[in-house]
Protein backbone atom coordinates (compact mmCIF):
# COMPACT_ATOMS: atom_id res chain seq x y z
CA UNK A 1 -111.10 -36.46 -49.77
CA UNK A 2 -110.52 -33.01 -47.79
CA UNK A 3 -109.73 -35.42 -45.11
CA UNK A 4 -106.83 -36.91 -46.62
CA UNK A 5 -105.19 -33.94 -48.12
CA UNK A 6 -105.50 -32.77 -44.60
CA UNK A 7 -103.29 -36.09 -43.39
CA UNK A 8 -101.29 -36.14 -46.06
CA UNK A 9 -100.32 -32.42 -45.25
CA UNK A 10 -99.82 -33.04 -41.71
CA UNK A 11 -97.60 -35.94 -42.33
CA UNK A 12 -95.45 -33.88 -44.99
CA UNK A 13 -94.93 -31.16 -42.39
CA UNK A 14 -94.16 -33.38 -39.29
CA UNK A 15 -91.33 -35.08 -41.88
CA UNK A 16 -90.07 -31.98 -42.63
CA UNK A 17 -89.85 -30.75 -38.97
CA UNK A 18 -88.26 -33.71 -38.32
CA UNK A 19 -85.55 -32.92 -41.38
CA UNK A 20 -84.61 -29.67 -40.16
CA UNK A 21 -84.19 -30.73 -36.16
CA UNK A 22 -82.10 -33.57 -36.96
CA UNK A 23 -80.35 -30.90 -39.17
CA UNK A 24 -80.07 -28.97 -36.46
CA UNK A 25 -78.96 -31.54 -33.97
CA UNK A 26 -75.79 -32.78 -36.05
CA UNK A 27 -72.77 -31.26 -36.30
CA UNK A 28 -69.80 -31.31 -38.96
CA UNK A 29 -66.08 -31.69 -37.29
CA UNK A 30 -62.34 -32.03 -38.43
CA UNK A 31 -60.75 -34.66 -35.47
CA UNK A 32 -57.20 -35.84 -35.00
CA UNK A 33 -56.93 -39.60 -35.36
CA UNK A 34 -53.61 -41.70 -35.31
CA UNK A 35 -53.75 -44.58 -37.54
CA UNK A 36 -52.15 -47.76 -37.47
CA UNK A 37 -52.22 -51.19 -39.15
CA UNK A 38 -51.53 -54.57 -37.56
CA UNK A 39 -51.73 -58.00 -38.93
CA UNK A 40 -54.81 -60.05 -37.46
CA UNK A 41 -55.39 -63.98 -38.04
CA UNK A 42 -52.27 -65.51 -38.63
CA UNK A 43 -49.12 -65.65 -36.15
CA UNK A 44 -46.20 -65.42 -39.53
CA UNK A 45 -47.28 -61.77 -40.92
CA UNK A 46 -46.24 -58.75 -39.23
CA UNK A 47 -47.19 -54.85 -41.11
CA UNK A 48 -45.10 -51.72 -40.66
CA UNK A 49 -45.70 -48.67 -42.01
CA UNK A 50 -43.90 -47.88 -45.21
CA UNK A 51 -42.78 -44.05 -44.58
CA UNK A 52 -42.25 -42.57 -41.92
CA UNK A 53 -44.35 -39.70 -42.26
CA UNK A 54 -46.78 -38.74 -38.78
CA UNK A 55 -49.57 -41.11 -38.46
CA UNK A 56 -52.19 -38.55 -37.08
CA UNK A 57 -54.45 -37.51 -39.68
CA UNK A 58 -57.45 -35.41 -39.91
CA UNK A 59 -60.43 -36.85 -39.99
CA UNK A 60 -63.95 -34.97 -40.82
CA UNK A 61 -66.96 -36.68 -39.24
CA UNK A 62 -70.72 -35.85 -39.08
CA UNK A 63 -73.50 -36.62 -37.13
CA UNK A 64 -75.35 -35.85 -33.83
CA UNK A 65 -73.67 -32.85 -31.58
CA UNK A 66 -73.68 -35.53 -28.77
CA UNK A 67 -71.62 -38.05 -30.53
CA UNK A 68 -69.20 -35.61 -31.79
CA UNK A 69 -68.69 -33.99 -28.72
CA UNK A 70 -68.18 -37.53 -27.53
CA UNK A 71 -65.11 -38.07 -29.94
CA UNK A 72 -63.76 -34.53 -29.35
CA UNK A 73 -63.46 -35.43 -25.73
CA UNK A 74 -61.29 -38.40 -26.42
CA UNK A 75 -59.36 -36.92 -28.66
CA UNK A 76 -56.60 -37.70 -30.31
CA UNK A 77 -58.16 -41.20 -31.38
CA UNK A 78 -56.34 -44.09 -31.82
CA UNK A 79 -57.24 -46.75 -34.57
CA UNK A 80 -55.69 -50.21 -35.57
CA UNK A 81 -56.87 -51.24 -39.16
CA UNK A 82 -56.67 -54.77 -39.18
CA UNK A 83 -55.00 -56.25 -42.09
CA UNK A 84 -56.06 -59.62 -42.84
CA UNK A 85 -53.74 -62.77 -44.16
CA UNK A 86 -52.21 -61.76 -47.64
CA UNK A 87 -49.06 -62.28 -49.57
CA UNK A 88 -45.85 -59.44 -48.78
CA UNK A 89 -46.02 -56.34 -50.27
CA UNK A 90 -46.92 -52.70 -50.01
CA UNK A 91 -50.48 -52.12 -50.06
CA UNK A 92 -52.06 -48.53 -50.44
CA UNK A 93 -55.42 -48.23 -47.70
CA UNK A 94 -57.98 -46.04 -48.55
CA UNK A 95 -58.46 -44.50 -45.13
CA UNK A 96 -62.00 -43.26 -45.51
CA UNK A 97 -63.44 -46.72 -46.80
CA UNK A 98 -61.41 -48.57 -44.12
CA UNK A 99 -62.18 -46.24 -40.84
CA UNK A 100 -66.08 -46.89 -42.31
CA UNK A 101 -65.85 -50.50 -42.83
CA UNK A 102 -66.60 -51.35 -38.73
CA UNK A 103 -69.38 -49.22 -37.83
CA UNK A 104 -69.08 -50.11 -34.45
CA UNK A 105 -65.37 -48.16 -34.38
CA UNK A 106 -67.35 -44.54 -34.84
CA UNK A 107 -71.02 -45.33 -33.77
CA UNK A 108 -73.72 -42.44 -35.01
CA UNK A 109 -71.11 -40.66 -36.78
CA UNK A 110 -70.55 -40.99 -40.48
CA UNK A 111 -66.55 -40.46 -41.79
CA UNK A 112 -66.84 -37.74 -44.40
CA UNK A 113 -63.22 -37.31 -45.16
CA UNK A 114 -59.35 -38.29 -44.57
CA UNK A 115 -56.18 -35.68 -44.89
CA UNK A 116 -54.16 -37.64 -46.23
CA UNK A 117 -56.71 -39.89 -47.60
CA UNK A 118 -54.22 -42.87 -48.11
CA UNK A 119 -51.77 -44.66 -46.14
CA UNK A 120 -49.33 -47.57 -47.21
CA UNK A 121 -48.05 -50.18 -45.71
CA UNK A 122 -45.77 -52.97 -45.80
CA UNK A 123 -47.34 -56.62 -45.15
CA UNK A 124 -44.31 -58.45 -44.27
CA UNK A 125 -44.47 -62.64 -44.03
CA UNK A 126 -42.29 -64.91 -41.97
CA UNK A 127 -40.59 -68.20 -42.67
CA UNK A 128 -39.20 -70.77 -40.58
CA UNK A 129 -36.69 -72.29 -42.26
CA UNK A 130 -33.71 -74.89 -40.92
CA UNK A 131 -30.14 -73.78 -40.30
CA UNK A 132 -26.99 -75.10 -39.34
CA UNK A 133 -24.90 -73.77 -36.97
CA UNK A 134 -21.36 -72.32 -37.34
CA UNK A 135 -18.95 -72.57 -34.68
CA UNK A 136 -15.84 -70.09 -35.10
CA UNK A 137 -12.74 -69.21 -33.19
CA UNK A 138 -9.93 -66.87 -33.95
CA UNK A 139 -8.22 -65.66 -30.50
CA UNK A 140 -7.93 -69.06 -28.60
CA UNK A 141 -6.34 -72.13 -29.10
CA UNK A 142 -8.21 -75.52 -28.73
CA UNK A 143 -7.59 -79.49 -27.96
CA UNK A 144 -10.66 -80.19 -29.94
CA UNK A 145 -12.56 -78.20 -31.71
CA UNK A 146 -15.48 -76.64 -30.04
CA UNK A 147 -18.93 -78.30 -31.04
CA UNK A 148 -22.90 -77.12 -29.93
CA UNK A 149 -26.29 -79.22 -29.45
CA UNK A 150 -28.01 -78.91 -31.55
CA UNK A 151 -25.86 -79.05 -34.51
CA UNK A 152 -29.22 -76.60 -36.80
CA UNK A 153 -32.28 -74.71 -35.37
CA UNK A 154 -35.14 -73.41 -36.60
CA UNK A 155 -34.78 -69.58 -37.65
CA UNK A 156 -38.03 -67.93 -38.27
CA UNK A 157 -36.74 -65.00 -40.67
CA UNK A 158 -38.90 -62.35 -42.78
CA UNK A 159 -39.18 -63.71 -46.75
CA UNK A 160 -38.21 -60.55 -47.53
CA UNK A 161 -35.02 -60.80 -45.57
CA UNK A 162 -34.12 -63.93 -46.66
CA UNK A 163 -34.69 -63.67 -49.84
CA UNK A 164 -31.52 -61.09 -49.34
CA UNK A 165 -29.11 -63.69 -48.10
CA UNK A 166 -26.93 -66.66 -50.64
CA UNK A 167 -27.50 -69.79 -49.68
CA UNK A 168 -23.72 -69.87 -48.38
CA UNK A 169 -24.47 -67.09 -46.04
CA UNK A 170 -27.85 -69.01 -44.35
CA UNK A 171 -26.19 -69.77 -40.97
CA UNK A 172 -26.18 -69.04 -37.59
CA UNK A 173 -22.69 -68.35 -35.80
CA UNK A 174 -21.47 -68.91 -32.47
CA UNK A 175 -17.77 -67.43 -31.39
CA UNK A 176 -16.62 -69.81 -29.20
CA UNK A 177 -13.96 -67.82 -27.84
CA UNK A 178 -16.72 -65.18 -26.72
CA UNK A 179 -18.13 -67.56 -24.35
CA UNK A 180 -14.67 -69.55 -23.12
CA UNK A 181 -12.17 -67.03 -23.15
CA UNK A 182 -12.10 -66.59 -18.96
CA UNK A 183 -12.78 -70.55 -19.39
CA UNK A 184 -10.25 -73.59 -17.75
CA UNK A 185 -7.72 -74.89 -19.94
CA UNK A 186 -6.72 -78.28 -20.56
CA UNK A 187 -10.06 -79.54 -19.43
CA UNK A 188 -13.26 -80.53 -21.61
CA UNK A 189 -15.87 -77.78 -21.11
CA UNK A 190 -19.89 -77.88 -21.65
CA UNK A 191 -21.56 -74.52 -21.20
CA UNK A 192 -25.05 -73.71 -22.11
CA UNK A 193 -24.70 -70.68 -24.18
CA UNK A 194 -27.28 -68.49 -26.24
CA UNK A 195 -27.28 -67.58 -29.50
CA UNK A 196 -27.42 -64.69 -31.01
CA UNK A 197 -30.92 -63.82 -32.83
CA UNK A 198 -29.40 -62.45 -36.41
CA UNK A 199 -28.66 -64.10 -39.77
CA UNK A 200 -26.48 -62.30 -42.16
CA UNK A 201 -27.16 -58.96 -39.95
CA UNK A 202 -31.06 -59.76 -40.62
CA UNK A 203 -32.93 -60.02 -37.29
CA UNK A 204 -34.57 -63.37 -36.52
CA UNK A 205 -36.29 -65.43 -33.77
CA UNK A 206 -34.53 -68.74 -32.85
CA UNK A 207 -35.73 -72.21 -31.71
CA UNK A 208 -34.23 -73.53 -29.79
CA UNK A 209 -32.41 -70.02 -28.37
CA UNK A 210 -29.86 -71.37 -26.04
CA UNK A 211 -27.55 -74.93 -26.97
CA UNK A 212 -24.48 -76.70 -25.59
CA UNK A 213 -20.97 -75.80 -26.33
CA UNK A 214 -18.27 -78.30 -25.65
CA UNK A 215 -14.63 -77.65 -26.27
CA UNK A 216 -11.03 -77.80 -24.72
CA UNK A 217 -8.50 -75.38 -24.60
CA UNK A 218 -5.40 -75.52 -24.95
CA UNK A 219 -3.30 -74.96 -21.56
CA UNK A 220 -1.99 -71.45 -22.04
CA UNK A 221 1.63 -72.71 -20.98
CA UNK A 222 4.41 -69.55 -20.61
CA UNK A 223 8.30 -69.61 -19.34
CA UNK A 224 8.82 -67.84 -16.20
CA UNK A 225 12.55 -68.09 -14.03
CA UNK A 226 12.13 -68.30 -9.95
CA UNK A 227 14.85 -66.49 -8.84
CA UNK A 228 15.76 -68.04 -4.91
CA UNK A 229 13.89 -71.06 -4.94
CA UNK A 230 14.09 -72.68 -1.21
CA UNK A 231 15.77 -76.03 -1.40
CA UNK A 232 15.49 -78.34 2.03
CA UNK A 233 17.41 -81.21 2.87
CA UNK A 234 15.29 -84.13 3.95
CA UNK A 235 16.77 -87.34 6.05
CA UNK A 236 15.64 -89.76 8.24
CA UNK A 237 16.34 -88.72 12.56
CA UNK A 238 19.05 -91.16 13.19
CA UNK A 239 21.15 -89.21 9.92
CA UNK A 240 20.49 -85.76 11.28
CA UNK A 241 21.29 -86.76 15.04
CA UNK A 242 24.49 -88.84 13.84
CA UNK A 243 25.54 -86.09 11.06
CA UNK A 244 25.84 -82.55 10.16
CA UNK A 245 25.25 -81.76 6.21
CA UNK A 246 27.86 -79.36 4.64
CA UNK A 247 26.67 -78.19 1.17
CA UNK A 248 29.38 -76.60 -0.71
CA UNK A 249 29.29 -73.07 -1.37
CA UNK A 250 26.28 -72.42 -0.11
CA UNK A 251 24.73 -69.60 1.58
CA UNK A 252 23.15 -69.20 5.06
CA UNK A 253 19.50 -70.65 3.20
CA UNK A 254 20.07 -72.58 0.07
CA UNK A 255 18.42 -71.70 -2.70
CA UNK A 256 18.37 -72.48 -6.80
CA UNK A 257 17.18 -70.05 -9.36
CA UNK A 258 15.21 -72.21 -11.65
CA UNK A 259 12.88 -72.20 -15.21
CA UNK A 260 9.05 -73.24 -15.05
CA UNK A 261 6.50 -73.58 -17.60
CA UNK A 262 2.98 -73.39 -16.40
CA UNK A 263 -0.21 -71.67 -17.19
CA UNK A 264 -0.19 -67.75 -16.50
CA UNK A 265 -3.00 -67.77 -14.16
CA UNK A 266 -0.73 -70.65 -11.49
CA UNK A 267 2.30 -68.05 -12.10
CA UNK A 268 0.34 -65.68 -11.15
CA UNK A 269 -0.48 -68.03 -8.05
CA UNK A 270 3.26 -68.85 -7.21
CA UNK A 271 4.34 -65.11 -7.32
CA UNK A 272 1.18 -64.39 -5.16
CA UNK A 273 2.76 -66.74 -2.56
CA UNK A 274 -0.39 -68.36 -2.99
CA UNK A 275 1.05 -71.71 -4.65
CA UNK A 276 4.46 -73.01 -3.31
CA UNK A 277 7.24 -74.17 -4.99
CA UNK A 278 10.86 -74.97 -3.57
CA UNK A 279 13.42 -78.02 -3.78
CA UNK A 280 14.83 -81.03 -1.95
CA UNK A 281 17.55 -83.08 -1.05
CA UNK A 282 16.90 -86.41 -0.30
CA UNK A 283 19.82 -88.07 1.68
CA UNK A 284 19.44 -91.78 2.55
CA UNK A 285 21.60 -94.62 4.57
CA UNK A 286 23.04 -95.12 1.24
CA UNK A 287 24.80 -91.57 1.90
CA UNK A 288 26.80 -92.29 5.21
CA UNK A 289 29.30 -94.65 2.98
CA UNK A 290 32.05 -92.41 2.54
CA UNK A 291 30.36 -89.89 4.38
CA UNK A 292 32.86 -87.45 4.78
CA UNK A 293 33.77 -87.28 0.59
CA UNK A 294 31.38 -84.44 -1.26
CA UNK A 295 29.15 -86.06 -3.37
CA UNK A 296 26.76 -84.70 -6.28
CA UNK A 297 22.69 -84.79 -6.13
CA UNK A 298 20.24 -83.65 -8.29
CA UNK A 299 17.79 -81.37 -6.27
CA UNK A 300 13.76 -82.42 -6.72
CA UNK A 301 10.99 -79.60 -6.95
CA UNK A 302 7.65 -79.95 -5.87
CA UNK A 303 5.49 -77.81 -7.97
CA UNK A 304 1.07 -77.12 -7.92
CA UNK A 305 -0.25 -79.35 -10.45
CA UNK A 306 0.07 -77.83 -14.24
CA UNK A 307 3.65 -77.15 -14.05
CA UNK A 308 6.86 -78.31 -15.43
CA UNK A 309 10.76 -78.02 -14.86
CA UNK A 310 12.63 -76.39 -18.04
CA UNK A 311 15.61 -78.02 -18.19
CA UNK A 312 17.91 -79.53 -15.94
CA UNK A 313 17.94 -77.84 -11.91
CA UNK A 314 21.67 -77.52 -11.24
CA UNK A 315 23.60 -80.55 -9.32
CA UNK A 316 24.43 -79.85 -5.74
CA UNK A 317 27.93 -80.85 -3.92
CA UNK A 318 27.55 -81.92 -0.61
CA UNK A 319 28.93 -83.85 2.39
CA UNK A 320 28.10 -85.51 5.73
CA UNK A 321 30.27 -84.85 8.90
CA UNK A 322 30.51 -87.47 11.42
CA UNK A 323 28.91 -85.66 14.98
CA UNK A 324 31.47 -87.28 16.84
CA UNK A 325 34.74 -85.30 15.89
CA UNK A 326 32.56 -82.09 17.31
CA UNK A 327 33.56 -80.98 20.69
CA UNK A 328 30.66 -80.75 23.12
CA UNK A 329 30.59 -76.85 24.03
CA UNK A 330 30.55 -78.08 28.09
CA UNK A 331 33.90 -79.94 27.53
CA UNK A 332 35.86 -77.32 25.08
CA UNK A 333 38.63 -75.16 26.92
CA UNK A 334 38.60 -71.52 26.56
CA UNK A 335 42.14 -70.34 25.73
């Protein structure tokens, strides 16, 4: 019996001993953690913090000196609570049951207390809903109306957010003229354009992201006058080597001043020099009947492709004269 009491007193103090090392060996500390939450197990749910206080808190943990000192040294800690599948809404955590709940995040160390001890946050759940897409224009004027490919996509939008927008307002919209104003006119366009990830001002991810725009403008046709437009005289040999062409008052180089319509950017060409335009008079055997009466012709321009006359060119007055009333300059006497 004196035995035992002797065992049972030697096992008492070694359990005590070993009370007041481990005592001894731990250590009580106040660490800097940043918190966050993210949404684990399901692609459609995203979480945000509701304010936007600082997400460091203070965190008070216990256990051995070694483990602490093993935290201090990484401090500040960074921690992602996962939030698991749930329905939207602002959910309080209770930071000191949550930071416990994996013990392999703090191993050895037990979490004593959170300042703040609470944190919200916002589970927010997507949608992917169908929408049509709507094509506008204001600026620029079209042949056809401008048209994409696919005519609806699929919008993945927060239920939140579209539980914000009228029915009448769930669209996507392309401006045409964003994407064809530097575009050809007069011809039918297709242009792979994207589209811009927003409903209603609401921001939103977009299958497909990109889709075919086909339109044509309208030629952007303006009035411009050509002051001293070249006109040439065109025959065959046997005219020119048998007559001389008299046009009546006309200058050393004749010339018309005449009205064109044409788009801006082939003005801009012809006053470049770039594009040419001028006039001519065609003068055929018909012309030597008569040939020494003036006669009236109706000059014809040659303009780049795009552009047209305005109006009528004026009529020119003109004559041939026979090369064989002309003296030959080796035969004429000098008085």
């Amino acid at each position: 019996m004196q035995q035992l009491r002797l065992i049972g007193l030697s096992s008492f103090i070694s359990l005590l001993i070993w009370v007041v090392a481990d005592v001894s060996m731990s250590e009580t500390e106040t660490i800097k953690v940043w918190i966050s939450a993210k949404a684990v197990g399901i692609d459609d749910m995203h979480v945000e913090k509701v304010s936007d206080d600082d997400t460091t808190f203070d965190v008070t943990f216990t256990g051995p000196k070694s483990a602490i000192a093993s935290l201090r040294q990484s401090a500040p800690l960074r921690v992602e609570i996962p939030i698991s599948p749930r329905a939207s809404g602002v959910y309080t955590l209770k930071l000191d049951s949550e930071l416990s709940a994996d013990a392999s995040r703090f191993p050895d160390v037990i979490v004593q207390e959170v300042k703040p001890p609470t944190m919200e946050v916002q589970v927010i759940r997507d949608k992917t809903v169908k929408m049509l897409i709507k094509v506008t224009h204001e600026s620029l004027k079209y042949d056809t109306e401008p048209v994409v490919e696919p005519s609806e996509v699929s919008v993945k939008i927060s239920e939140l957010d579209l539980a914000q927008i009228p029915e009448d307002s769930r669209r996507v919209y392309l401006d045409a003229d964003e994407h064809l104003r530097t575009a050809e006119r007069g011809k039918m366009l297709e242009k792979v354009v994207p589209l811009r990830p927003e409903v209603a001002d609401f921001p939103v991810q977009l299958d497909p992201e990109y889709v075919t725009l086909r339109a044509r403008l309208k030629e952007d046709l303006r009035e411009e006058t050509l002051a001293a437009v070249p006109i040439r005289i065109e025959a065959s040999m046997d005219i020119f080597n048998a007559f001389n062409v008299e046009v009546r008052d006309a200058g050393a180089i004749l010339t018309q001043t005449i009205t064109i319509k044409a788009p801006i950017e082939v003005i801009e060409r012809i006053h470049a020099k770039e594009d040419k335009v001028y006039g001519v008079i065609s003068i055929g055997a018909e012309d030597k009947t008569n040939a020494d009466e003036f006669r009236f012709v109706t000059p014809q321009f040659s303009f780049p492709p795009g552009v047209s006359l305005v109006g009528e060119p004026e009529l020119i007055e003109f004559r041939l004269i026979s090369r064989k009333n002309e003296i030959p300059p080796s035969t004429a006497e000098t008085p």
